[in-house]
C-alpha atoms as a PDB file:
ATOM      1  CA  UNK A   1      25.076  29.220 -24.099  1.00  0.00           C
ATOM      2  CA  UNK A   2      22.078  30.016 -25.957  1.00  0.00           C
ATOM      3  CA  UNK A   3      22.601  32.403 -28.987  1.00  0.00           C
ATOM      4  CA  UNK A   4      20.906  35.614 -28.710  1.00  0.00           C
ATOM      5  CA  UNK A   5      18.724  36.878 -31.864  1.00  0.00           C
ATOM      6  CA  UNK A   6      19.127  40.690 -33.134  1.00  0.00           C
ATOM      7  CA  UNK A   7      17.554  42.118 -35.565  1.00  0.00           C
ATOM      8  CA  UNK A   8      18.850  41.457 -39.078  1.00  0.00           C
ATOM      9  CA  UNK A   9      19.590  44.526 -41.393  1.00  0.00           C
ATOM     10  CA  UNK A  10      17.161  43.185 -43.514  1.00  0.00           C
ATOM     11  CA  UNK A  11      14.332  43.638 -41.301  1.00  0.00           C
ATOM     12  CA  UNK A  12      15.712  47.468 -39.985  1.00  0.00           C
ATOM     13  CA  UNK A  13      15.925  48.058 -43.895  1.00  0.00           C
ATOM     14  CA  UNK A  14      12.136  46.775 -44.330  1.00  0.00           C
ATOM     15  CA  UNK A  15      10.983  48.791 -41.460  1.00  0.00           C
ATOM     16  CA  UNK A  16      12.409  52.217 -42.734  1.00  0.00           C
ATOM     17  CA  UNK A  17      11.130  51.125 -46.086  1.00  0.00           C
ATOM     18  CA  UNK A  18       7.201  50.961 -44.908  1.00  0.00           C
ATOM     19  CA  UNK A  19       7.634  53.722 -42.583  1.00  0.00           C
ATOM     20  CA  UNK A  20       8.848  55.814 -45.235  1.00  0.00           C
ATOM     21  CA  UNK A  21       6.071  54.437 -47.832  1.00  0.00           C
ATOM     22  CA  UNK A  22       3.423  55.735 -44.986  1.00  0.00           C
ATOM     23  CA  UNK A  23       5.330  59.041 -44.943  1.00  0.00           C
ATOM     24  CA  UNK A  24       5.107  59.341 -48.426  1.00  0.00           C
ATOM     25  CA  UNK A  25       1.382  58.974 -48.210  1.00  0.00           C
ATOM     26  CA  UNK A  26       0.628  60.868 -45.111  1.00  0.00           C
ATOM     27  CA  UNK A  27       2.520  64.211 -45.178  1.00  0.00           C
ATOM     28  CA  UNK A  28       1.160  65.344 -48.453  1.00  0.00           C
ATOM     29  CA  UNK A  29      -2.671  65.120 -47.705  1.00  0.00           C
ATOM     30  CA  UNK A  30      -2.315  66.255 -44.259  1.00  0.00           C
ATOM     31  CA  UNK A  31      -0.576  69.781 -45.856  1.00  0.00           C
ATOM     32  CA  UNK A  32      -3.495  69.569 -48.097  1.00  0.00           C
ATOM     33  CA  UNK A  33      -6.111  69.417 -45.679  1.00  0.00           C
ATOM     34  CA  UNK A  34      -4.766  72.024 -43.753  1.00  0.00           C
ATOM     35  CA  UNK A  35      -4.604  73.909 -46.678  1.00  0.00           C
ATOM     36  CA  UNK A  36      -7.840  73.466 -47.689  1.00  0.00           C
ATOM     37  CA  UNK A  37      -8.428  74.644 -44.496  1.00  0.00           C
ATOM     38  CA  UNK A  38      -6.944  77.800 -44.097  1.00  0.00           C
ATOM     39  CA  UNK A  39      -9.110  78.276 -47.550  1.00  0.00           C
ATOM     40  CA  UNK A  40     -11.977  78.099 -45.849  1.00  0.00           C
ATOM     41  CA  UNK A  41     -11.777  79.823 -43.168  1.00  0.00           C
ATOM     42  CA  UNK A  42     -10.484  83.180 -45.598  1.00  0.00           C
ATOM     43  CA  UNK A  43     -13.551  82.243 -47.471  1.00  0.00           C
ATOM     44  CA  UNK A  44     -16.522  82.613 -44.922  1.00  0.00           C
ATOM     45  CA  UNK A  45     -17.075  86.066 -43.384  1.00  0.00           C
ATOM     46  CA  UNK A  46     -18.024  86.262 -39.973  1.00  0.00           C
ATOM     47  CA  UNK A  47     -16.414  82.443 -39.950  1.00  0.00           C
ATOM     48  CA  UNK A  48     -14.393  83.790 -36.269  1.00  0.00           C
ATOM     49  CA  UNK A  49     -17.058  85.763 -34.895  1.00  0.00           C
ATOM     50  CA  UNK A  50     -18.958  82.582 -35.640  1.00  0.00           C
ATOM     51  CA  UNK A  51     -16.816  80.637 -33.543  1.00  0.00           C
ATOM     52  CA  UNK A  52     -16.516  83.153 -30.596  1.00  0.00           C
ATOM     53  CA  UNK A  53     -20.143  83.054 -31.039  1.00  0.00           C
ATOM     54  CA  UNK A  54     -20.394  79.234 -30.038  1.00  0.00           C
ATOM     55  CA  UNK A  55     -17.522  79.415 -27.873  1.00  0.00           C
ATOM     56  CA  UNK A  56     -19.553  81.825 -25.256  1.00  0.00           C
ATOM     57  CA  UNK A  57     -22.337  80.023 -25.424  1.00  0.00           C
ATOM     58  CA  UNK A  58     -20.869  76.986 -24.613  1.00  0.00           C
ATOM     59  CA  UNK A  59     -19.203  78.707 -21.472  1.00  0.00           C
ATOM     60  CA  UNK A  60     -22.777  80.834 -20.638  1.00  0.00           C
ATOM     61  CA  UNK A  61     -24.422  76.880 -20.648  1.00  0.00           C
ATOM     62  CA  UNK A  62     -21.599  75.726 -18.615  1.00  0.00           C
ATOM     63  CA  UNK A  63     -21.531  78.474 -16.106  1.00  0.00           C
ATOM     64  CA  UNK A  64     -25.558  78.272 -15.799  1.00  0.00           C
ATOM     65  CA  UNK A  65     -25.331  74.578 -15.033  1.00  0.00           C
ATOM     66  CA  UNK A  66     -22.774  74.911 -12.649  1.00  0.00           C
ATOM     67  CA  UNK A  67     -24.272  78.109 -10.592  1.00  0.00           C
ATOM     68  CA  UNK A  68     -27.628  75.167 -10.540  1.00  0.00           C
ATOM     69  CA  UNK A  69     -25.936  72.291  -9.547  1.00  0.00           C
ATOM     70  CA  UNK A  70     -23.901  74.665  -6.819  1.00  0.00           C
ATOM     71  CA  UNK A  71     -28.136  75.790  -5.823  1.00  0.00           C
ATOM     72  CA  UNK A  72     -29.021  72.545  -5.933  1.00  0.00           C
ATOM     73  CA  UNK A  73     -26.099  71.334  -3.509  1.00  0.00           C
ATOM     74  CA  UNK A  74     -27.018  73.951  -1.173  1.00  0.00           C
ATOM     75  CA  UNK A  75     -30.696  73.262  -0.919  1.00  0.00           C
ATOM     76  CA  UNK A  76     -29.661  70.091  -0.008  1.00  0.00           C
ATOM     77  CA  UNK A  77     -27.099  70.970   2.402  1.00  0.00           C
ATOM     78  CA  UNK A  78     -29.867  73.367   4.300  1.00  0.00           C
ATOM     79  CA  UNK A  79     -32.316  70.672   4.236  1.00  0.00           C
ATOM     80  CA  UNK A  80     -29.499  68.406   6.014  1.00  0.00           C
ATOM     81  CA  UNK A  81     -29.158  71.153   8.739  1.00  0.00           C
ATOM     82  CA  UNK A  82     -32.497  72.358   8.949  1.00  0.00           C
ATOM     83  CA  UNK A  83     -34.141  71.531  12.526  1.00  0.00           C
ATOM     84  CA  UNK A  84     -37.183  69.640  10.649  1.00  0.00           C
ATOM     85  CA  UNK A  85     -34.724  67.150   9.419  1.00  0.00           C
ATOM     86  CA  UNK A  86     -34.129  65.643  12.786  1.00  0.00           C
END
C-alpha cells in the first residue's frame, strides 16, 4: 500500500502565518485609501454633479451611436429589398 501524504501542521501553520503577514499589510492601506477617498470627494464642490455630468454624456454618446448603427442597419436592409438590387 502506498502511504498517502497530508499536509503537515507545519506547513498549515506557515500558510496562516503569510496569509496573515499579507493581512497585516493589506487591510490598513486599503481603509486608508478609501479614506482618503471619502476626503476627497467632501473636498471638491460640484465633485457629484461632475460625475452625473460624465455619466450622461457617456449614455447621450452611447444612445447616438446606437440610434446610427440601428440607421445604418436599416439602409442596408432597404437596399437588400429594394427592386434595384435584383
Amino acid at each position: 500500500m502506498g502511504k498517502s501524504r497530508g499536509l503537515t501542521l507545519v506547513e498549515i501553520l506557515i500558510v496562516v502565518a503569510m496569509v496573515a503577514i499579507l493581512a497585516a499589510v493589506v487591510i490598513p492601506n486599503v481603509i486608508g485609501l478609501m479614506h482618503r477617498s471619502a476626503e476627497m470627494d467632501k473636498d471638491l464642490p460640484g465633485q457629484k454633479e461632475l460625475r452625473i455630468e460624465k455619466d450622461n454624456s457617456y449614455t447621450k454618446l452611447t444612445l447616438q451611436w446606437k440610434m446610427a448603427e440601428g440607421e445604418r442597419d436599416g439602409k442596408q436592409e432597404e437596399q437588400l429589398h429594394s427592386p434595384l438590387a435584383h
